[in-house]
PDB file of N, CA and C in Angstrom:
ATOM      1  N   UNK A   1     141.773 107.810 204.460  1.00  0.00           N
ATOM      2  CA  UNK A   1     141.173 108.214 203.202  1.00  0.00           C
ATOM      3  C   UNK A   1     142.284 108.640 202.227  1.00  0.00           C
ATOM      4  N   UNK A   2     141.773 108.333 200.988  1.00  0.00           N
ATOM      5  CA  UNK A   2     143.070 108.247 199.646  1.00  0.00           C
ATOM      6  C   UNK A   2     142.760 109.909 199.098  1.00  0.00           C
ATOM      7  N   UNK A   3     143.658 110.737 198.941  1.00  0.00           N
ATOM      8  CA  UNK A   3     143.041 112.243 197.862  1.00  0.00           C
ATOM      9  C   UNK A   3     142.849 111.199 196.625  1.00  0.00           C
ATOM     10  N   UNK A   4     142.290 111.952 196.206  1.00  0.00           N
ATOM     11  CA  UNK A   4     141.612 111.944 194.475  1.00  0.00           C
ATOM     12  C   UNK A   4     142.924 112.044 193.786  1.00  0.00           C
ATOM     13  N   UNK A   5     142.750 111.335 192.726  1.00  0.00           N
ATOM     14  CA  UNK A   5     143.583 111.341 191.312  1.00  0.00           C
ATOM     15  C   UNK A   5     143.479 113.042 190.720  1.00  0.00           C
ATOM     16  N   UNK A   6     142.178 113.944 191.082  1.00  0.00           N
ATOM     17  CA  UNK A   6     142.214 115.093 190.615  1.00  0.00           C
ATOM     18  C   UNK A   6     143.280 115.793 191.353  1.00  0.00           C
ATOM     19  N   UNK A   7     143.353 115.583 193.303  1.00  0.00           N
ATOM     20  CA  UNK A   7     143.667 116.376 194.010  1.00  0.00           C
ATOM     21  C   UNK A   7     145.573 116.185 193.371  1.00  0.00           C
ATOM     22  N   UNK A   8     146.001 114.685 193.695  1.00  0.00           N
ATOM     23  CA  UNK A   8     147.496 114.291 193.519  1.00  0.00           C
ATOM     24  C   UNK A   8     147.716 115.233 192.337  1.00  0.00           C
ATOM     25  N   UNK A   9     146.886 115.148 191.163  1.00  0.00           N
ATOM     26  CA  UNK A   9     147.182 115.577 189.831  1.00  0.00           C
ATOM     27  C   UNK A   9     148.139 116.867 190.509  1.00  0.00           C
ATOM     28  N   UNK A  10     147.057 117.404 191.044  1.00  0.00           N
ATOM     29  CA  UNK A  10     147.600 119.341 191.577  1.00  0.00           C
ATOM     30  C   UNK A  10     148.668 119.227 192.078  1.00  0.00           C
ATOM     31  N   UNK A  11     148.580 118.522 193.042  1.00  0.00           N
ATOM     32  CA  UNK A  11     150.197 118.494 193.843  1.00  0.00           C
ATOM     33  C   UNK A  11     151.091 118.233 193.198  1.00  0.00           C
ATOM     34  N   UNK A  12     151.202 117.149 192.418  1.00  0.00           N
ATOM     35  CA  UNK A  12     152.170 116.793 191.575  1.00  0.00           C
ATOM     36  C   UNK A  12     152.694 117.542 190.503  1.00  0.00           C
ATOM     37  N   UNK A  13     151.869 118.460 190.035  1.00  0.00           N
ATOM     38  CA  UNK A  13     152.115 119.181 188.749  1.00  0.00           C
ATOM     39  C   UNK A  13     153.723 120.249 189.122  1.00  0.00           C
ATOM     40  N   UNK A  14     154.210 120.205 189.775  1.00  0.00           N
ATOM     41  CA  UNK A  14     155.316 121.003 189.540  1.00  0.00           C
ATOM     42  C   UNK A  14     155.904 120.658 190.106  1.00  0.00           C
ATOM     43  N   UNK A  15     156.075 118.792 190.108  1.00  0.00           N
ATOM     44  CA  UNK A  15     157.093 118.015 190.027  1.00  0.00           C
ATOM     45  C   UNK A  15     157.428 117.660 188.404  1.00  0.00           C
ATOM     46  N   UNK A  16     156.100 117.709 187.574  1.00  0.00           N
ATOM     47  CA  UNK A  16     156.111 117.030 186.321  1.00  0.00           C
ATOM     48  C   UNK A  16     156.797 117.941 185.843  1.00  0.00           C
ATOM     49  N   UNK A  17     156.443 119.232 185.801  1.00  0.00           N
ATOM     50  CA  UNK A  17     157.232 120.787 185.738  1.00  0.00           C
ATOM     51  C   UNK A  17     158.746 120.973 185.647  1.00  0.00           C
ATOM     52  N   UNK A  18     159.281 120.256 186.718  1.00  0.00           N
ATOM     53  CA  UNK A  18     160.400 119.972 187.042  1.00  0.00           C
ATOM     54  C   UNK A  18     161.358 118.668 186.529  1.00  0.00           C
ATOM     55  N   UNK A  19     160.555 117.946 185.689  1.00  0.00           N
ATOM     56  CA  UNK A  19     161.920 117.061 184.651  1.00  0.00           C
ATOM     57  C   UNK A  19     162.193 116.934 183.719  1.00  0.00           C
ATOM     58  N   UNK A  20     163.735 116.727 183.805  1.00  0.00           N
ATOM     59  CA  UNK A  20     164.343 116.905 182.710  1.00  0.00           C
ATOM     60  C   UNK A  20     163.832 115.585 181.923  1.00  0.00           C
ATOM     61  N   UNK A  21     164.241 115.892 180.695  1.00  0.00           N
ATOM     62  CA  UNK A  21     163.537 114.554 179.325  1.00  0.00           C
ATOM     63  C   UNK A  21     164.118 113.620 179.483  1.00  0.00           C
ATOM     64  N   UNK A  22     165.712 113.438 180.283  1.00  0.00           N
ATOM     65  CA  UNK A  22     166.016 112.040 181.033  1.00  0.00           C
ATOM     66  C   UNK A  22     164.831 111.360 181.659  1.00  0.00           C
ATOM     67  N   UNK A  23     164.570 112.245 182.821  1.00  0.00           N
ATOM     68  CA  UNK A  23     163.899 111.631 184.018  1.00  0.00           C
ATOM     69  C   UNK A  23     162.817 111.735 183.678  1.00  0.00           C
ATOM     70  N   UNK A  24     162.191 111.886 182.726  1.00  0.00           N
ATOM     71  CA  UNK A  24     160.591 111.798 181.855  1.00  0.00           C
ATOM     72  C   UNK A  24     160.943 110.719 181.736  1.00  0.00           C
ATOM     73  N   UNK A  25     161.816 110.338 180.487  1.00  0.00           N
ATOM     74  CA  UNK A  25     161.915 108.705 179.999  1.00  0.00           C
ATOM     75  C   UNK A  25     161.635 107.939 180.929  1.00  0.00           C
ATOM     76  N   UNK A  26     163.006 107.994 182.047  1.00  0.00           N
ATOM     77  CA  UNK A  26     162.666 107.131 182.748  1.00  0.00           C
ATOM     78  C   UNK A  26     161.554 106.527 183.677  1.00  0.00           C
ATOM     79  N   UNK A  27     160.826 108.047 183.879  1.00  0.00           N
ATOM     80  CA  UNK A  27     159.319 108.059 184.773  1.00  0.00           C
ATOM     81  C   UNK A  27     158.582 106.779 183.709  1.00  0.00           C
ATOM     82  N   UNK A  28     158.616 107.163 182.484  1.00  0.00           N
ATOM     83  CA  UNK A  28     157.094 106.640 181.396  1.00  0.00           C
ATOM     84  C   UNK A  28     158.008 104.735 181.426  1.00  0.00           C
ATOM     85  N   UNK A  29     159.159 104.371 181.829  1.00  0.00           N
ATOM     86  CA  UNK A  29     159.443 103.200 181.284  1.00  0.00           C
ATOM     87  C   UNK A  29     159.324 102.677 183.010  1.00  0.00           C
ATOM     88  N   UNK A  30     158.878 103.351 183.962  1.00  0.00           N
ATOM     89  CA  UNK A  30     158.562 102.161 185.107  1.00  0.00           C
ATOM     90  C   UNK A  30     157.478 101.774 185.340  1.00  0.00           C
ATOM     91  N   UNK A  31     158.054 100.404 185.680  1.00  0.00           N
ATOM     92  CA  UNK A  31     156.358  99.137 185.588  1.00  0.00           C
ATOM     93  C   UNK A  31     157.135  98.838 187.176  1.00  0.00           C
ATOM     94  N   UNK A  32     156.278  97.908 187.532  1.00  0.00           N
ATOM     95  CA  UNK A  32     155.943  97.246 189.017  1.00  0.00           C
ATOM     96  C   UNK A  32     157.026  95.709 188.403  1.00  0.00           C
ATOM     97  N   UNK A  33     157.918  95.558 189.536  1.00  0.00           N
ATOM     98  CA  UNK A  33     158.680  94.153 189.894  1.00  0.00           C
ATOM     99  C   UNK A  33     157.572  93.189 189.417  1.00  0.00           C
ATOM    100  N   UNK A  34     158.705  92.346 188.807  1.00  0.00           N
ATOM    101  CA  UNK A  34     157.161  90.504 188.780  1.00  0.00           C
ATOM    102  C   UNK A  34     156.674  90.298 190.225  1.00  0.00           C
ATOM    103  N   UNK A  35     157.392  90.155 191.372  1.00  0.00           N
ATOM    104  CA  UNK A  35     156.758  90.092 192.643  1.00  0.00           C
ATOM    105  C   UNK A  35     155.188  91.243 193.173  1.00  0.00           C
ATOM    106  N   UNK A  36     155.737  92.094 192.616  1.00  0.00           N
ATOM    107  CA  UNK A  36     154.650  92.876 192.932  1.00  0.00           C
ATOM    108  C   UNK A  36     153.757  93.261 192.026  1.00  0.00           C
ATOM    109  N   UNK A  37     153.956  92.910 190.665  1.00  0.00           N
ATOM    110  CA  UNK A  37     153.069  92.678 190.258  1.00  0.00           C
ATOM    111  C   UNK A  37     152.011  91.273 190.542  1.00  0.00           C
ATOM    112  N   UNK A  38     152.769  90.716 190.534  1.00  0.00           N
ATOM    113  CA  UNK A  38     151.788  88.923 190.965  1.00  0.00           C
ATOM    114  C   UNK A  38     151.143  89.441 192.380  1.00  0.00           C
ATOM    115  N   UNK A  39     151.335  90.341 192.882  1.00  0.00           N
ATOM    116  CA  UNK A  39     150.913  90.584 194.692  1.00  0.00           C
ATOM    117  C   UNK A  39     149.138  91.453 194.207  1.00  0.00           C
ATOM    118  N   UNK A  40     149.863  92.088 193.540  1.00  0.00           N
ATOM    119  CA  UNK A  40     148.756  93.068 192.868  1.00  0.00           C
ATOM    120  C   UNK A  40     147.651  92.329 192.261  1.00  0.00           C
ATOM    121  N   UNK A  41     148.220  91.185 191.475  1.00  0.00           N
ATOM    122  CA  UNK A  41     146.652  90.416 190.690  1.00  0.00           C
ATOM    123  C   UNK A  41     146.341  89.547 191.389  1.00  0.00           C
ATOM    124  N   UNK A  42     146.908  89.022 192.713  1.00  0.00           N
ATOM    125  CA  UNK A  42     146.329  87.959 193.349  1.00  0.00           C
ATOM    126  C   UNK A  42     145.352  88.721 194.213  1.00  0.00           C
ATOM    127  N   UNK A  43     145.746  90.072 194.593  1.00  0.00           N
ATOM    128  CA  UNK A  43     144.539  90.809 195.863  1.00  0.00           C
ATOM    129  C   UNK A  43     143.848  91.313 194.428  1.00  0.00           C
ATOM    130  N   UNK A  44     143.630  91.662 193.454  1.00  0.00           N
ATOM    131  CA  UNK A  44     142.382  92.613 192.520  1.00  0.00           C
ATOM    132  C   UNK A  44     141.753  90.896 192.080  1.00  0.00           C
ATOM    133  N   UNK A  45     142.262  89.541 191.963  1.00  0.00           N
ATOM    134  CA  UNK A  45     141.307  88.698 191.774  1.00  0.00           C
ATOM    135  C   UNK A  45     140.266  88.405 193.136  1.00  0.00           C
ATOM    136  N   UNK A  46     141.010  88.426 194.176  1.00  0.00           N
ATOM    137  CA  UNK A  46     140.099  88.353 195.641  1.00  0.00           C
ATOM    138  C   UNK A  46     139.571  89.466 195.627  1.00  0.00           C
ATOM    139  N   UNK A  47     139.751  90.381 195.303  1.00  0.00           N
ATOM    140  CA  UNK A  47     139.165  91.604 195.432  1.00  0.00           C
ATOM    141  C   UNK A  47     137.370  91.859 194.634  1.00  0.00           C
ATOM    142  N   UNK A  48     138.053  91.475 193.257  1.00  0.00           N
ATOM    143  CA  UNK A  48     136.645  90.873 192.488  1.00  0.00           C
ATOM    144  C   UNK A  48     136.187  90.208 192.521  1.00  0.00           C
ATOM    145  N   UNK A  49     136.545  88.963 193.310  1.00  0.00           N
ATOM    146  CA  UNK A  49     135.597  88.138 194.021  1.00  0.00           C
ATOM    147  C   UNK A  49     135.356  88.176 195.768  1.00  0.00           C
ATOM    148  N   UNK A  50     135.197  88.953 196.482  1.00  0.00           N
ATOM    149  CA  UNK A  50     134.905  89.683 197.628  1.00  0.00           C
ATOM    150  C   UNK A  50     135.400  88.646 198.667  1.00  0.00           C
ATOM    151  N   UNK A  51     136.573  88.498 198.506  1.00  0.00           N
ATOM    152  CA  UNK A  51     137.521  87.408 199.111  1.00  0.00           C
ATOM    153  C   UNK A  51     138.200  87.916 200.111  1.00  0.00           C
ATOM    154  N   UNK A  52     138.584  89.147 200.335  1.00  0.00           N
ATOM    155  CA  UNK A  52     139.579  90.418 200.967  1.00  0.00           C
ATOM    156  C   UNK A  52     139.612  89.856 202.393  1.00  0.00           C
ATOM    157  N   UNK A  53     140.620  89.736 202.958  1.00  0.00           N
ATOM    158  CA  UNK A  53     140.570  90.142 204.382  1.00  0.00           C
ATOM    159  C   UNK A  53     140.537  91.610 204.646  1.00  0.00           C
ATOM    160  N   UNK A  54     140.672  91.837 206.035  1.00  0.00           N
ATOM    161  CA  UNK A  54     140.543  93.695 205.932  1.00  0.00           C
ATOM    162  C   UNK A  54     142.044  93.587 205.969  1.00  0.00           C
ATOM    163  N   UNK A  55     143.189  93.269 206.025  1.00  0.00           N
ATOM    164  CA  UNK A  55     144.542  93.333 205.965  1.00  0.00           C
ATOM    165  C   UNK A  55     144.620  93.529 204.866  1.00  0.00           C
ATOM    166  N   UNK A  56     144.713  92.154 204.151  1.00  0.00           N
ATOM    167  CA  UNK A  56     144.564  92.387 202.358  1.00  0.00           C
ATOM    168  C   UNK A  56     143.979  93.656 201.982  1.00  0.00           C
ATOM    169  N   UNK A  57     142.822  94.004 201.917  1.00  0.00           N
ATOM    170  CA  UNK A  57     142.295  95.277 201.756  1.00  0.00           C
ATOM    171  C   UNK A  57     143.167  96.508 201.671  1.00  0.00           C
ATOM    172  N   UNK A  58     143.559  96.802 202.938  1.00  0.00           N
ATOM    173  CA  UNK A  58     144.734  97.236 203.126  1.00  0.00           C
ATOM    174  C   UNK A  58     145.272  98.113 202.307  1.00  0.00           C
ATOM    175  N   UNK A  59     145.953  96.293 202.369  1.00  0.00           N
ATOM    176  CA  UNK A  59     147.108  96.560 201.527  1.00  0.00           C
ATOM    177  C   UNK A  59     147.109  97.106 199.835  1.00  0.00           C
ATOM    178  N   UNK A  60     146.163  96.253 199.291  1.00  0.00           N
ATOM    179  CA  UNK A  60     145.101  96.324 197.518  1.00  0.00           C
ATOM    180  C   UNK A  60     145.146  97.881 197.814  1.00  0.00           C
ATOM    181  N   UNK A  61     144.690  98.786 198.784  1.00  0.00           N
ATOM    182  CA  UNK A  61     143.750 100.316 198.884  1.00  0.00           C
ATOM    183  C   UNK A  61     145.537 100.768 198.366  1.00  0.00           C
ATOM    184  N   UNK A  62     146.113 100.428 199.456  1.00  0.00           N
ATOM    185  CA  UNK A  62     147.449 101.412 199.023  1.00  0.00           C
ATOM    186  C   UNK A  62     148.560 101.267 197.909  1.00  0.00           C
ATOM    187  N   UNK A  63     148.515  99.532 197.566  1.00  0.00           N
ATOM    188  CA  UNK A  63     148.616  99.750 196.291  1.00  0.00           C
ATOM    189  C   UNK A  63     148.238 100.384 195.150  1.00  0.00           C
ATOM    190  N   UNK A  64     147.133 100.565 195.030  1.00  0.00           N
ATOM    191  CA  UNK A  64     146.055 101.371 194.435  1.00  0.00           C
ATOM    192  C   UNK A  64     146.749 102.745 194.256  1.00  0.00           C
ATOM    193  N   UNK A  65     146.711 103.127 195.610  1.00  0.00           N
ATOM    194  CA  UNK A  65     146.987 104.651 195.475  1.00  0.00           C
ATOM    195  C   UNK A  65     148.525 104.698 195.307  1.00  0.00           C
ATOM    196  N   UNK A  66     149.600 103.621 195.444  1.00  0.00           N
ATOM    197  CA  UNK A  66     150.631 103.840 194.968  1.00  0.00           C
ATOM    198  C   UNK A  66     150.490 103.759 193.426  1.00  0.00           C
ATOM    199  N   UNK A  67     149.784 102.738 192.844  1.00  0.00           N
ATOM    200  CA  UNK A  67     149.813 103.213 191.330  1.00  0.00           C
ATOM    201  C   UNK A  67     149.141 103.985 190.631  1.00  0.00           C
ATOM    202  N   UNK A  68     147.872 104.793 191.320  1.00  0.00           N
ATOM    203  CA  UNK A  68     147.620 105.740 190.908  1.00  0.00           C
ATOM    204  C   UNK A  68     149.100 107.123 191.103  1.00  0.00           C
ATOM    205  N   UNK A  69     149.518 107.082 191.855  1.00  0.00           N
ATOM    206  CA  UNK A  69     150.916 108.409 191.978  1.00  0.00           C
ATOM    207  C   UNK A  69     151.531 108.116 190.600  1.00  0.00           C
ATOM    208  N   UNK A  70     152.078 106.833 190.606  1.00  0.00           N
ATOM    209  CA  UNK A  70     153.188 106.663 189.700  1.00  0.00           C
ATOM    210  C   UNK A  70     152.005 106.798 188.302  1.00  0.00           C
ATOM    211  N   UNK A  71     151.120 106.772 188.191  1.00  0.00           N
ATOM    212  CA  UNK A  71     150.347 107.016 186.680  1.00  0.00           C
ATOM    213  C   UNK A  71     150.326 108.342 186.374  1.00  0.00           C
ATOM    214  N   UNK A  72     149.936 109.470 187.538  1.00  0.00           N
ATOM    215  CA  UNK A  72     149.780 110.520 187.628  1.00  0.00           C
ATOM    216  C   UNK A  72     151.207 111.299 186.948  1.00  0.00           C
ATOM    217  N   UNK A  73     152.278 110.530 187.747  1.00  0.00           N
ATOM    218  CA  UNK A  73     153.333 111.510 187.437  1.00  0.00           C
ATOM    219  C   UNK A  73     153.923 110.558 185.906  1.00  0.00           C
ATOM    220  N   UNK A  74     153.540 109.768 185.639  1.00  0.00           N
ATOM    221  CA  UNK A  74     153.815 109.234 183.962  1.00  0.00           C
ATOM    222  C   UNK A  74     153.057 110.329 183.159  1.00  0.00           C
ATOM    223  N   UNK A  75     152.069 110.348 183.581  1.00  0.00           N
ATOM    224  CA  UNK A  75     151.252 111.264 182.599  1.00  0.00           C
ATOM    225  C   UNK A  75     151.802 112.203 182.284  1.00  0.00           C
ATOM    226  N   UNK A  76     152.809 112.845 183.520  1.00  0.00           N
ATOM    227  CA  UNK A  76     153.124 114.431 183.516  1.00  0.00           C
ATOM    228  C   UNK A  76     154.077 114.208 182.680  1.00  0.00           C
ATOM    229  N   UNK A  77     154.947 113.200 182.681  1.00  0.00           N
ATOM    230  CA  UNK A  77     156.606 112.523 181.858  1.00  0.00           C
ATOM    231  C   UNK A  77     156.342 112.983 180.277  1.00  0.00           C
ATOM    232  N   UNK A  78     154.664 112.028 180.345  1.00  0.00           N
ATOM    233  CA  UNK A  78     154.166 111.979 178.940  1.00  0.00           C
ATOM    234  C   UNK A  78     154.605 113.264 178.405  1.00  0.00           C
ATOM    235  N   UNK A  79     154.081 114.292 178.820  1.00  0.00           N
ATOM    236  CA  UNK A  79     153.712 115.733 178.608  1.00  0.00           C
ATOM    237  C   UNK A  79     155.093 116.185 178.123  1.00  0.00           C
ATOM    238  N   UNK A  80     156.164 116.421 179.162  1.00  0.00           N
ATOM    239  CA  UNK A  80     156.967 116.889 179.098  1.00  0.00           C
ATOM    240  C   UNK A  80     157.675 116.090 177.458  1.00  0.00           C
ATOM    241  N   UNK A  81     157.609 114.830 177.609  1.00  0.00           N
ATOM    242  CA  UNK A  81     158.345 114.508 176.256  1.00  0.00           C
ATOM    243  C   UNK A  81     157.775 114.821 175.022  1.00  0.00           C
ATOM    244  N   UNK A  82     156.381 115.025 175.056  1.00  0.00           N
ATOM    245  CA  UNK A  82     155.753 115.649 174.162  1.00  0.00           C
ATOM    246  C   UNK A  82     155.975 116.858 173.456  1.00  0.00           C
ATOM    247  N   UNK A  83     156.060 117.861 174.580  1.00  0.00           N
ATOM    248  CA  UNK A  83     156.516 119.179 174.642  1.00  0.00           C
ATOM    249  C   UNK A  83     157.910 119.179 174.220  1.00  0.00           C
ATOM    250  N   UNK A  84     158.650 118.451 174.324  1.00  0.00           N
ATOM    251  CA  UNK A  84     160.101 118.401 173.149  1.00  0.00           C
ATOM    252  C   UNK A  84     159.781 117.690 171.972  1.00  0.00           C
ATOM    253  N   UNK A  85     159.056 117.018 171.635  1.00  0.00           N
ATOM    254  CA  UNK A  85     159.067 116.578 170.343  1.00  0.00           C
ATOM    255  C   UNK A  85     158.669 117.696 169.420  1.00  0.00           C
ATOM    256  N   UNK A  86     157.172 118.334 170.081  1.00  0.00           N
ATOM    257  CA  UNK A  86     156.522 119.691 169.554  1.00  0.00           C
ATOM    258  C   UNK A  86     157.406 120.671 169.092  1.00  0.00           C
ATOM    259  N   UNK A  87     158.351 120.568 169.697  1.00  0.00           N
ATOM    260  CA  UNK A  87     159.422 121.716 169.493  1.00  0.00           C
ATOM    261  C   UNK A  87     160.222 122.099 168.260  1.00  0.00           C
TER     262      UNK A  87
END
């Protein structure tokens, strides 16, 4: 079972806490490899069409929750660069 996007939020928050406006930037400018991105839309098209093996599955679930982390802690990036512009 995956925690919630609410629960990660919590945990994560005082990592987001913790960067500097370098490592903000760099958090908000990472995207997924062309390989893994193409990995990603070939299992969410089988996926929406109920094509999945349970392997595939899998794999789609933890991608998932790997890009939910990395959104979570962009968000926090967001914040922090925000919070210097505000300034």
């Amino acid at each position: 079972m995956q925690p919630s996007p609410e629960l990660l939020d919590r945990i994560l928050d005082p990592v987001g806490r913790a960067l500097s406006p370098e490592a903000a930037r760099r958090l908000v400018a990472l995207r997924a490899d062309d390989d893994t991105q193409a990995q990603i839309d070939r299992l969410a098209e089988e996926a929406n069409q109920g094509t999945l093996s349970p392997e595939d599955r899998a794999e789609y679930e933890s991608l998932i929750a790997a890009a939910n982390l990395v959104a979570i802690l962009q968000a926090k990036a967001r914040a922090v660069l925000a919070g210097i512009s505000a300034a």
